[in-house]
Protein backbone atom coordinates (compact mmCIF):
# COMPACT_ATOMS: atom_id res chain seq x y z
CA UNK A 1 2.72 -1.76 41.23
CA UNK A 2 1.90 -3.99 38.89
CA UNK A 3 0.48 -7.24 39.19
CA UNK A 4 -0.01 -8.98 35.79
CA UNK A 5 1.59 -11.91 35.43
CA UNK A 6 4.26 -11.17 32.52
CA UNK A 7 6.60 -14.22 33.01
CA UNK A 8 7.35 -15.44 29.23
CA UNK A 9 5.25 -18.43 28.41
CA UNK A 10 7.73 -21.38 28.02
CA UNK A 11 8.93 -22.14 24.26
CA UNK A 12 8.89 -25.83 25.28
CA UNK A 13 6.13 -28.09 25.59
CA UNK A 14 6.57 -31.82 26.92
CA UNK A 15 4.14 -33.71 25.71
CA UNK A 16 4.58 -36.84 28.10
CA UNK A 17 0.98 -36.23 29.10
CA UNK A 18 -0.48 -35.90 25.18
CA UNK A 19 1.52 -39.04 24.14
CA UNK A 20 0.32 -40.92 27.38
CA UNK A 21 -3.19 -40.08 26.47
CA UNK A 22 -2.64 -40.91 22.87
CA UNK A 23 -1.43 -44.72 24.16
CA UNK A 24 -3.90 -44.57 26.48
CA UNK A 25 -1.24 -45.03 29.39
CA UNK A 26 -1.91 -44.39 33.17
CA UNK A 27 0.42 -42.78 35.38
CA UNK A 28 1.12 -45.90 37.18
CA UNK A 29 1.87 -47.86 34.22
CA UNK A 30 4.82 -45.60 32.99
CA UNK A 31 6.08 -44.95 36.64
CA UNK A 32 6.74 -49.37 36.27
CA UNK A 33 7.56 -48.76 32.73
CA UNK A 34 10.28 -46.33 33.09
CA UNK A 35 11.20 -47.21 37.15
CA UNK A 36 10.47 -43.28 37.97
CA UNK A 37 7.84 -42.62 40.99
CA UNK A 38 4.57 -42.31 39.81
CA UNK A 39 4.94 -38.38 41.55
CA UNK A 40 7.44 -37.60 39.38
CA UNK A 41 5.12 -38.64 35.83
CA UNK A 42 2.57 -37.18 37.62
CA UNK A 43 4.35 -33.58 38.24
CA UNK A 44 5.47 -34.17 34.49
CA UNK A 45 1.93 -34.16 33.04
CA UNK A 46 0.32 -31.93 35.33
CA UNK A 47 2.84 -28.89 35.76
CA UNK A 48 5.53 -27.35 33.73
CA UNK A 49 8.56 -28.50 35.11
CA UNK A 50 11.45 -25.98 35.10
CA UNK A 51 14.12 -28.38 34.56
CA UNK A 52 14.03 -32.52 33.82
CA UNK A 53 17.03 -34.75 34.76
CA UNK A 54 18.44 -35.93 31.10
CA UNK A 55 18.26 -39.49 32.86
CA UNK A 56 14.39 -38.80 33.34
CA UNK A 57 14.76 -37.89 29.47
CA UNK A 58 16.48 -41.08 28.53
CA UNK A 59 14.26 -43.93 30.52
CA UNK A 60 10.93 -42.07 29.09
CA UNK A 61 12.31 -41.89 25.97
CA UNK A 62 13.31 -45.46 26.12
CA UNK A 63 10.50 -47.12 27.78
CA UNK A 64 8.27 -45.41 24.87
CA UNK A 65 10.19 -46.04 21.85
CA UNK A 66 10.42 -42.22 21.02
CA UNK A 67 12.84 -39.59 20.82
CA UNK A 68 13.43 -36.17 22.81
CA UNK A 69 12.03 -34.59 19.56
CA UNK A 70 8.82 -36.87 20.09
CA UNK A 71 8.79 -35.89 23.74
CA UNK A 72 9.09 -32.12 23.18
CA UNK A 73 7.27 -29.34 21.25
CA UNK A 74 9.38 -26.25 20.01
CA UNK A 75 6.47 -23.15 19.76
CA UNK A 76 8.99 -20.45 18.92
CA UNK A 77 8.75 -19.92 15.27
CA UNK A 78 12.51 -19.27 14.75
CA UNK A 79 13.35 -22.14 16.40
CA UNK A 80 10.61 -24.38 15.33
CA UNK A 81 12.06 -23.87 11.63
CA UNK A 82 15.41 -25.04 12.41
CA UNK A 83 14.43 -28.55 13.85
């Protein structure tokens, strides 16, 4: 049996938590910022989510003056090339 994790790393990075730290904004002040629960920007920054409500997308998005390419990082080469 084999027990080595060999799930794919994830292609997709959100980088709520660098761009946060980069503005030097708390948790707290982007839960008031973009009205989501301070749980949910906290289970942004500190997990990798598997999925994110595209209304999630658009208030953090909004509320920070950036765009879903600012929010997320493409690793994958091939794909990284195209944006």
């Amino acid at each position: 049996m084999n027990t080595t994790n060999t799930a794919p790393r994830s292609i997709i990075e959100l980088r709520l938590g660098a761009i946060m730290q980069e503005r030097k904004l708390s948790v707290r002040e982007v839960a008031i910022m973009t009205t989501l629960t301070e749980a949910a920007v906290y289970r942004m920054i500190r997990s990798v989510p598997d999925r994110i409500a595209l209304t999630s997308i658009e208030k953090i998005c909004t509320a920070l003056e950036i765009t879903p390419g600012d929010l997320f990082l493409i690793r994958h080469p091939k794909l990284a090339a195209r944006s």
